[in-house]
C-alpha atoms as a PDB file:
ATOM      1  CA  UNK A   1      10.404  -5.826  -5.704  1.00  0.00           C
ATOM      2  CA  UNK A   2      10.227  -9.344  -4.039  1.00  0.00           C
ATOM      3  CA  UNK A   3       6.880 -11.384  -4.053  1.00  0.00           C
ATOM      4  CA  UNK A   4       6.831 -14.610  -2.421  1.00  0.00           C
ATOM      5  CA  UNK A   5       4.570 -17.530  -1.956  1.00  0.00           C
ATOM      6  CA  UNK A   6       1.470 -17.123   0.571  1.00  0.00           C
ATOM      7  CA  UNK A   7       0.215 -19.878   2.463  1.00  0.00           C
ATOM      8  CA  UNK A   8      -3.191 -20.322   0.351  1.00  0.00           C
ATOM      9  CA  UNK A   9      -1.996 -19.078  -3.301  1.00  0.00           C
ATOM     10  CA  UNK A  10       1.277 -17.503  -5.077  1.00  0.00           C
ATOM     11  CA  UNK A  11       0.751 -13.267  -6.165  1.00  0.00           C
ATOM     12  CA  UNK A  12       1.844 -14.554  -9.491  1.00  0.00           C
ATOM     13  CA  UNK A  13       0.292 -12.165 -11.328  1.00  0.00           C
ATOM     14  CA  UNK A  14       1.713  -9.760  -9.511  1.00  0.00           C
ATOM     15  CA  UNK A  15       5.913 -10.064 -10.348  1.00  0.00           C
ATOM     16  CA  UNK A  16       7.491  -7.251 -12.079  1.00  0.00           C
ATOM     17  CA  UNK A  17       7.838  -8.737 -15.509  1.00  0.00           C
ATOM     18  CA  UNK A  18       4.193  -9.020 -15.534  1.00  0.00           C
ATOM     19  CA  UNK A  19       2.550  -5.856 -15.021  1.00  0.00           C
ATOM     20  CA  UNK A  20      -0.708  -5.261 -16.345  1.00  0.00           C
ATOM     21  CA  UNK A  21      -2.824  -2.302 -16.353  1.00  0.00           C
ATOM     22  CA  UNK A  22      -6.294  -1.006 -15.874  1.00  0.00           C
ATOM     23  CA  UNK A  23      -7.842   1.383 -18.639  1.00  0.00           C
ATOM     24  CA  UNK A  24      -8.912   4.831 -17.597  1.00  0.00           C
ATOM     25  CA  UNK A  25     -10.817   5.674 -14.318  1.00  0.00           C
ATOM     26  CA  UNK A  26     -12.294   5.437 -11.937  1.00  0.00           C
ATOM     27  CA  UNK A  27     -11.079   2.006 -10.383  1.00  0.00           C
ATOM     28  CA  UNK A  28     -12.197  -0.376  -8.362  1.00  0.00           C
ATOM     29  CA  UNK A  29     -11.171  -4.103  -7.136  1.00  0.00           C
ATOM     30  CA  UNK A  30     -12.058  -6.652  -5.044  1.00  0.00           C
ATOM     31  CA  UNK A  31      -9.766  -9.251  -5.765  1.00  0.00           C
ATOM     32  CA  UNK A  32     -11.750 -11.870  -6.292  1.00  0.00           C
ATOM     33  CA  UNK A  33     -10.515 -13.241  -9.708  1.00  0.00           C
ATOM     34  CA  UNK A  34      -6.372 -12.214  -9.039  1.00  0.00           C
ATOM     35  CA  UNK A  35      -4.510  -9.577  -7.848  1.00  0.00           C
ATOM     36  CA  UNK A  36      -5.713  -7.588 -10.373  1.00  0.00           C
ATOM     37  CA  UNK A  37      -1.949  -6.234 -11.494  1.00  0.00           C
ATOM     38  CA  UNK A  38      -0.955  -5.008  -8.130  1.00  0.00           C
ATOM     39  CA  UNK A  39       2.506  -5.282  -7.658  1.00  0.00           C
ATOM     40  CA  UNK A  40       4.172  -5.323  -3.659  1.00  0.00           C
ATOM     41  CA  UNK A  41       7.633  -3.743  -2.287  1.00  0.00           C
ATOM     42  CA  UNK A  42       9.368  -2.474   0.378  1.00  0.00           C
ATOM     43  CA  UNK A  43      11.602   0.587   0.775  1.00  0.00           C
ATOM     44  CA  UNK A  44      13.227   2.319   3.767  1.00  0.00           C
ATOM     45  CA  UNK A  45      15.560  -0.328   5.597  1.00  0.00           C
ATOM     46  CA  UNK A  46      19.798  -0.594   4.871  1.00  0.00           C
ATOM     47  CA  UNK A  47      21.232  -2.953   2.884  1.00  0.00           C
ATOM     48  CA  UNK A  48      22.317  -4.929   6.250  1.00  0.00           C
ATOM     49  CA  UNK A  49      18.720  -5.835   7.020  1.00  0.00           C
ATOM     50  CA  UNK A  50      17.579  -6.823   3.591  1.00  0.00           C
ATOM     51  CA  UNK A  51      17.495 -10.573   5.276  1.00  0.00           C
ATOM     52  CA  UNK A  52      15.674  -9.913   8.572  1.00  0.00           C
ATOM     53  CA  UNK A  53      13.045  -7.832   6.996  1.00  0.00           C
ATOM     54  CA  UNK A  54      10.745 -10.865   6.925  1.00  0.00           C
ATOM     55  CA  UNK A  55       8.814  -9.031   3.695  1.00  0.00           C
ATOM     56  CA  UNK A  56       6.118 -11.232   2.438  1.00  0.00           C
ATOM     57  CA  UNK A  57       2.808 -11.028   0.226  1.00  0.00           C
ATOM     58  CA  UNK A  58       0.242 -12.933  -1.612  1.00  0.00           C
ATOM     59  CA  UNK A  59      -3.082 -12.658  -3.263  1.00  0.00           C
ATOM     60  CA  UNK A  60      -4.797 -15.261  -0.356  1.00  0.00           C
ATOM     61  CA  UNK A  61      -8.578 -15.209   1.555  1.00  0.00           C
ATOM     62  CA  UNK A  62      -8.952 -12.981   4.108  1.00  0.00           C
ATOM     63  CA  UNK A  63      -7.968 -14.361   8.119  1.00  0.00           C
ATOM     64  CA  UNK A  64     -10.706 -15.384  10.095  1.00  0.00           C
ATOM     65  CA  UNK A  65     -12.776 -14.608  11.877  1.00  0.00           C
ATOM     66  CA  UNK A  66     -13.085 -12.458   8.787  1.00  0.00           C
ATOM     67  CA  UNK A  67     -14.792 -14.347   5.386  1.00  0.00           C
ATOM     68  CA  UNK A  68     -11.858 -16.378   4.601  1.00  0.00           C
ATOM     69  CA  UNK A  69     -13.720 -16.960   0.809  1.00  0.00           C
ATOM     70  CA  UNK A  70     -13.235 -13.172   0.658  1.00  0.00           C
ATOM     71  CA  UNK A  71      -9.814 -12.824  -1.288  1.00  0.00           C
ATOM     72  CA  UNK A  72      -7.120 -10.120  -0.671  1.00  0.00           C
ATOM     73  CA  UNK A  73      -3.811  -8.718  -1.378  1.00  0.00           C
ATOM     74  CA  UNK A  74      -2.028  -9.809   2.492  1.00  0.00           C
ATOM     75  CA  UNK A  75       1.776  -7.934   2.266  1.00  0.00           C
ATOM     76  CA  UNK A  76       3.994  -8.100   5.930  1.00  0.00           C
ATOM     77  CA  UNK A  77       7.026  -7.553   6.980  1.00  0.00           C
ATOM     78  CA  UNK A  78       8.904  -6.844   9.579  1.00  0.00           C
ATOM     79  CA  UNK A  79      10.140  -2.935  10.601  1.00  0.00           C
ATOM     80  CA  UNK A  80      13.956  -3.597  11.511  1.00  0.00           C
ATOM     81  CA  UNK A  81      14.695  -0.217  10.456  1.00  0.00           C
ATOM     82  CA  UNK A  82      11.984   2.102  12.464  1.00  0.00           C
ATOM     83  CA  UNK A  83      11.119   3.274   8.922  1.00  0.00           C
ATOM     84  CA  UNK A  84       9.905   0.670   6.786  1.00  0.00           C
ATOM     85  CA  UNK A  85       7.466   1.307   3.629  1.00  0.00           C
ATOM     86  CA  UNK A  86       5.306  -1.522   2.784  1.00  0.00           C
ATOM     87  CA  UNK A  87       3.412  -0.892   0.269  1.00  0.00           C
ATOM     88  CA  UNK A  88       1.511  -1.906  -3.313  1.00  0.00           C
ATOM     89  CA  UNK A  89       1.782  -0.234  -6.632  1.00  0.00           C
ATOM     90  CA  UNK A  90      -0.568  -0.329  -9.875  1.00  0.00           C
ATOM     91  CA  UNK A  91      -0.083   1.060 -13.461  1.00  0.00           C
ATOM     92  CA  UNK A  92      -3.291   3.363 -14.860  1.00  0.00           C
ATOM     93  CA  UNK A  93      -3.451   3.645 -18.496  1.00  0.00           C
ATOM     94  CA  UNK A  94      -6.026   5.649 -21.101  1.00  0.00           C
ATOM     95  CA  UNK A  95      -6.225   8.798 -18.934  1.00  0.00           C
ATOM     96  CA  UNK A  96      -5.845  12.323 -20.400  1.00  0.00           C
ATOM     97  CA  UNK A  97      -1.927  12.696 -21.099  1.00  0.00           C
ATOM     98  CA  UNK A  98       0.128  15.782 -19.008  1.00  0.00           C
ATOM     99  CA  UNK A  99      -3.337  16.716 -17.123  1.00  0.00           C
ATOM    100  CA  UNK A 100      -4.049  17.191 -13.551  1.00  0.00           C
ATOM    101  CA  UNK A 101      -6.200  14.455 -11.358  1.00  0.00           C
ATOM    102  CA  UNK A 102      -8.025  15.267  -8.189  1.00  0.00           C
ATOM    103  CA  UNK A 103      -8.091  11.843  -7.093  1.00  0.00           C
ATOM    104  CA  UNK A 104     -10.238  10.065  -4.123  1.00  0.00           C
ATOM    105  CA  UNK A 105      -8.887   6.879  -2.593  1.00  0.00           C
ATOM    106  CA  UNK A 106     -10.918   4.739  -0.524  1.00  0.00           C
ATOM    107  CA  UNK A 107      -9.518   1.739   0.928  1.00  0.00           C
ATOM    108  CA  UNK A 108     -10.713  -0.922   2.858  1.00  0.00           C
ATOM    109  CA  UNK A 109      -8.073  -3.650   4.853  1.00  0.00           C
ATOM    110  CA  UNK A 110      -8.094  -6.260   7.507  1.00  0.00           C
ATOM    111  CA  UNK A 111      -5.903  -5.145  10.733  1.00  0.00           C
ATOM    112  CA  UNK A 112      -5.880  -6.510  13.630  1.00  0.00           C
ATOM    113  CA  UNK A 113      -3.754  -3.875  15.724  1.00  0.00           C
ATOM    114  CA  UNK A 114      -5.706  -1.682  18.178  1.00  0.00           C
ATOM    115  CA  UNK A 115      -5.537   2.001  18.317  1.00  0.00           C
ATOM    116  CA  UNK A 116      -3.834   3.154  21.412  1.00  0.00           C
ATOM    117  CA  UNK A 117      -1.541  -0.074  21.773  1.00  0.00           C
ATOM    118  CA  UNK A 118       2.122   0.038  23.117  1.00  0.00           C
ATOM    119  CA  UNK A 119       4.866  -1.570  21.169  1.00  0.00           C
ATOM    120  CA  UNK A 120       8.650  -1.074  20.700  1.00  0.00           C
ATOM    121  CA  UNK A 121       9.457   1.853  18.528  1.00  0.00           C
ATOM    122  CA  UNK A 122       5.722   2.929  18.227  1.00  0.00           C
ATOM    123  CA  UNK A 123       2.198   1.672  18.429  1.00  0.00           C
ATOM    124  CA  UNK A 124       1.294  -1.124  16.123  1.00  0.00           C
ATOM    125  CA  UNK A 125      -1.818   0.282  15.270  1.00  0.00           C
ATOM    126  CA  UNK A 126      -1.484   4.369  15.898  1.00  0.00           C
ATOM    127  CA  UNK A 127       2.081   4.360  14.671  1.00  0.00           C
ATOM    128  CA  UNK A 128       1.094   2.841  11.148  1.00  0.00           C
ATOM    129  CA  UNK A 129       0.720   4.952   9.062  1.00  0.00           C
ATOM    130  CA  UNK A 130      -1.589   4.293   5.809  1.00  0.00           C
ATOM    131  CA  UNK A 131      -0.901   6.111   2.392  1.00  0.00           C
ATOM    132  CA  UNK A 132      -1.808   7.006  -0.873  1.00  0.00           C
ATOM    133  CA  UNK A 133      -0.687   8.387  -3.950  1.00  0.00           C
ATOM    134  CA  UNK A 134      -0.127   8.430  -7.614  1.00  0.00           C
ATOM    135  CA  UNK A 135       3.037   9.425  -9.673  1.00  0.00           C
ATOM    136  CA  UNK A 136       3.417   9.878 -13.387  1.00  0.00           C
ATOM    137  CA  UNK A 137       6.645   7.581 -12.806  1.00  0.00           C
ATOM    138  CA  UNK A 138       6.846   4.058 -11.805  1.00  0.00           C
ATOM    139  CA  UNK A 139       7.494   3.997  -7.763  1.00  0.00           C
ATOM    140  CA  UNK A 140      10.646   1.866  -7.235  1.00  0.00           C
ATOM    141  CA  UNK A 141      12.789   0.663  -4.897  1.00  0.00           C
ATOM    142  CA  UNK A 142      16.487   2.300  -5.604  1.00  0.00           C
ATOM    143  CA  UNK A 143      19.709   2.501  -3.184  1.00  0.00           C
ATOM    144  CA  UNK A 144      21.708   5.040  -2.123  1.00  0.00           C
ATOM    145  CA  UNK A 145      23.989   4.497   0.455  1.00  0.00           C
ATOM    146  CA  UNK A 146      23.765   1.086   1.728  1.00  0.00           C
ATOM    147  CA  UNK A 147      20.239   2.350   1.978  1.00  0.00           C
ATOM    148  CA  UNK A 148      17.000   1.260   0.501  1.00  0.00           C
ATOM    149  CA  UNK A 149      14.539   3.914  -0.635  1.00  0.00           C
ATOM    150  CA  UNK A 150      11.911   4.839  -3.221  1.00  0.00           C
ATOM    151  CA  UNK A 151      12.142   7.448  -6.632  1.00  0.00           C
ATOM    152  CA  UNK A 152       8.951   8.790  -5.024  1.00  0.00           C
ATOM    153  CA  UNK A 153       8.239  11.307  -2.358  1.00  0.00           C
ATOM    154  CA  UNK A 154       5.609   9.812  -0.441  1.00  0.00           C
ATOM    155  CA  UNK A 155       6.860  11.844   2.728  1.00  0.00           C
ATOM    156  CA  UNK A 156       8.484  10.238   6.246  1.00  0.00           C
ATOM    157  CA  UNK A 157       5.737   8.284   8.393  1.00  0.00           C
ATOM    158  CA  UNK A 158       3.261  10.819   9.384  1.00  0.00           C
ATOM    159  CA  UNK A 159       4.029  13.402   7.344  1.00  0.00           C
ATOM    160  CA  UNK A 160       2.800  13.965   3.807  1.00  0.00           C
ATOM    161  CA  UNK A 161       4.592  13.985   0.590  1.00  0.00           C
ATOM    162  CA  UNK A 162       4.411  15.709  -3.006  1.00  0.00           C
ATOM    163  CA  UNK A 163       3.086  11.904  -4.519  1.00  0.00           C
ATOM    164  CA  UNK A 164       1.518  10.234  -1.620  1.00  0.00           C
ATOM    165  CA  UNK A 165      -0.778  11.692   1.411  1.00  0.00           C
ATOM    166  CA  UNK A 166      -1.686  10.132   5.029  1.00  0.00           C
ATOM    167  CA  UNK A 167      -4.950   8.575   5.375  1.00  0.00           C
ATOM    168  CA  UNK A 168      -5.237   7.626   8.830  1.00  0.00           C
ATOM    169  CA  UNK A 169      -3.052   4.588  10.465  1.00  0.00           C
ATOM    170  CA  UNK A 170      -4.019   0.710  11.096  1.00  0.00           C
ATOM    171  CA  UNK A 171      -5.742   0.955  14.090  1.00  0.00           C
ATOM    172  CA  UNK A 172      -8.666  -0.488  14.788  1.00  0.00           C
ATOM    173  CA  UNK A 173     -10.220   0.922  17.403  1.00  0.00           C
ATOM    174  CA  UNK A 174     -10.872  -2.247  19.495  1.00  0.00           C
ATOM    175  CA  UNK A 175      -8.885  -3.447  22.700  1.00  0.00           C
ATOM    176  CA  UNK A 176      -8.520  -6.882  21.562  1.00  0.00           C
ATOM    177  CA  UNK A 177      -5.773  -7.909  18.760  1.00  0.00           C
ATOM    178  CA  UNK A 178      -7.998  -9.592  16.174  1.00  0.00           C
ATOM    179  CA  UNK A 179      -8.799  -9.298  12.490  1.00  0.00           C
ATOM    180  CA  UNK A 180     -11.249  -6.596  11.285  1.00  0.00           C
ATOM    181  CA  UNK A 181     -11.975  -5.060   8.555  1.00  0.00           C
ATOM    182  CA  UNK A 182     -11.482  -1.100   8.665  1.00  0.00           C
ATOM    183  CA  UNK A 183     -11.640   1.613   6.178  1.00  0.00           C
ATOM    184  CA  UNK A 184      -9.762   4.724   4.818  1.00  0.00           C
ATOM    185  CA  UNK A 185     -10.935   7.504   2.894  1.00  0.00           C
ATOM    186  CA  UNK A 186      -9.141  11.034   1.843  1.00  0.00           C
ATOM    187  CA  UNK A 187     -12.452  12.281   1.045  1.00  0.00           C
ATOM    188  CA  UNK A 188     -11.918  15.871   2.481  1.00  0.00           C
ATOM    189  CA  UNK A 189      -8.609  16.400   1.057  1.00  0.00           C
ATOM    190  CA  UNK A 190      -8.636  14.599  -2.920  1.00  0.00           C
ATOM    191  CA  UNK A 191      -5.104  14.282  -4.064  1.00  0.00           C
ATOM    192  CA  UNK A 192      -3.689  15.831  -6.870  1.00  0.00           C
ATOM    193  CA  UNK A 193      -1.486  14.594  -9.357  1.00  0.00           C
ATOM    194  CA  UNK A 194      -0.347  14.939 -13.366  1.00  0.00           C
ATOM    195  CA  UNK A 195      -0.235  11.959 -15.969  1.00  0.00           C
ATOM    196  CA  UNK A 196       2.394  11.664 -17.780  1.00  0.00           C
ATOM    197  CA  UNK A 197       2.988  12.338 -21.989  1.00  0.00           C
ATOM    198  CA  UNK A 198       1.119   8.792 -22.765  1.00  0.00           C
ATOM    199  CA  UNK A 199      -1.610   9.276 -20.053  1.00  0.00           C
ATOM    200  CA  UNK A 200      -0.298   7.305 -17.463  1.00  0.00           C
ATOM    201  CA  UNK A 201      -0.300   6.894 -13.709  1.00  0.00           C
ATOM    202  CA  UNK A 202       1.172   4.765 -10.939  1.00  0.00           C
ATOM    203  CA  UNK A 203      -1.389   4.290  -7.909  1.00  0.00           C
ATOM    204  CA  UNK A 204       0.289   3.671  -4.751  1.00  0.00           C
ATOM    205  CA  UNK A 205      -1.337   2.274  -1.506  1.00  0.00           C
ATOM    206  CA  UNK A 206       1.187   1.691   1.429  1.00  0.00           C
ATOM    207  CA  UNK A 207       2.167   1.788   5.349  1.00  0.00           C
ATOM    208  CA  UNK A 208       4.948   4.090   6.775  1.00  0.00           C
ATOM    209  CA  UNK A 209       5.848   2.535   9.944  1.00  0.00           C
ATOM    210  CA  UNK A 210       6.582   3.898  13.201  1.00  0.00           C
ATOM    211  CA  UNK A 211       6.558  -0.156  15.061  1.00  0.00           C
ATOM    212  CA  UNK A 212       9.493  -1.711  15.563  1.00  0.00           C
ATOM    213  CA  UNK A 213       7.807  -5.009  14.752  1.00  0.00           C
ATOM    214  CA  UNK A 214       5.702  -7.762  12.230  1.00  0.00           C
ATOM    215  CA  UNK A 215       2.874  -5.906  10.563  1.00  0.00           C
ATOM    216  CA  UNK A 216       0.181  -8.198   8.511  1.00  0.00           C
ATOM    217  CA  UNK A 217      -2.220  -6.554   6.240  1.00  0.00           C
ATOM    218  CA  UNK A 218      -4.530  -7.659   3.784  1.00  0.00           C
ATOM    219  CA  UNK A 219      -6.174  -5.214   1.270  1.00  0.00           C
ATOM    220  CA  UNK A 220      -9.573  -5.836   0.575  1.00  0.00           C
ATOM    221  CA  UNK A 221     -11.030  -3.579  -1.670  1.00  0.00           C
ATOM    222  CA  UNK A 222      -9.653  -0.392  -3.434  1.00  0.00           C
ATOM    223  CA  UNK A 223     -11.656   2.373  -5.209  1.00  0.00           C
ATOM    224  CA  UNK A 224      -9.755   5.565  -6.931  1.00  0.00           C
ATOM    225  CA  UNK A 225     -12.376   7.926  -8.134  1.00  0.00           C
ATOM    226  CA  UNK A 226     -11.335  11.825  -9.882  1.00  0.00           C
ATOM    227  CA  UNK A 227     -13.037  14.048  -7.808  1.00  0.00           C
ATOM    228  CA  UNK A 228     -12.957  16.480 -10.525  1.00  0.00           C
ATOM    229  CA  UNK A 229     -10.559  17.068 -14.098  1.00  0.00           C
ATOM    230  CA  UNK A 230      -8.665  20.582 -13.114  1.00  0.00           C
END
């Protein structure tokens, strides 16, 4: 995984040597104080765009005309592949070991890409597609190929996988290309996972993109509540 400097503040706390954890659930940040252990990476793109990919992120205010005091996890890039995965990654300790999690994200970002746009490749805000997920194994990046992918199945762009579901997209509903905040839920269909031997699991929040272009997000607030304990 590659974290780089932001423009306000570096995602220090954030680099893969220096993981840390949150105790049990349910979960909830707003990043005010840090990062709060989330870690940022990027799968789906060959070896021969690694440079062009433009990836990016940082633990930084929110853009205006949002509350730039607001802090947030921002992660871009750019989708030279027609595939890319951008996403962020957190490590769940003190759960029940090898038992099953009905799990309810709710997520809320900053976008500023409308709905029904047109851009190469897909729309920038319909062809987005937001995930989540959780894995009793650490999602990482891993090549095979000359090609860049992740350990995980979190499925191909719209489509769902066995550790990571659709949400929605980006879009924000609005005509104009500015910064809102918009939220995600999988309320109606909680997702279901295992933890591992040492009751563990590996949240995952992310974008599958369809656009052929730069995609800025900033994640605002995330909340993982077990529906129920099956």
């Amino acid at each position: 995984m590659s974290l780089l400097t932001g423009t306000m503040l570096t995602f220090t706390s954030c680099s893969e040597e220096n993981v840390t954890t949150t105790g049990a659930l349910p979960y909830q940040s707003s990043f005010q104080r840090d990062a709060d252990g989330w870690v940022a990476g990027l799968t789906d793109y060959g070896t021969a765009q690694e440079s062009i990919m433009e990836f990016k992120s940082a633990w930084k205010g929110l853009p205006a005309p949002l509350d730039t005091t607001r802090k947030s996890i921002m992660i871009e890039s750019m989708n030279r592949s027609d595939d890319a995965f951008m996403f962020i990654k957190k490590k769940v300790t003190g759960l029940t070991p090898n038992t099953d999690y009905s799990l309810i994200f709710d997520i809320e970002l900053a976008s500023k890409y409308p709905s029904n746009s047109i851009g190469i490749g897909g729309s920038p805000g319909g062809s987005v597609f937001l995930k989540v997920g959780a894995s009793s194994v650490e999602p990482v990046k891993v090549l095979k190929d000359d090609f860049y992918t992740i350990n995980i199945d979190k499925g191909s762009q719209n489509n769902d996988g066995k550790d990571a579901i659709r949400i929605g997209d980006i879009g924000t509903g609005d005509s104009d290309e500015v910064y809102k905040l918009i939220t995600r839920s999988n309320q109606a269909t909680p997702f279901n996972t295992r933890t591992n031997a040492q009751g563990e699991l590996w949240l995952i929040v992310g974008t599958d993109s369809g656009f052929e272009g730069l995609t800025t997000l900033y994640y605002s607030k995330i909340t993982v509540t077990p529906k129920t304990t099956m």
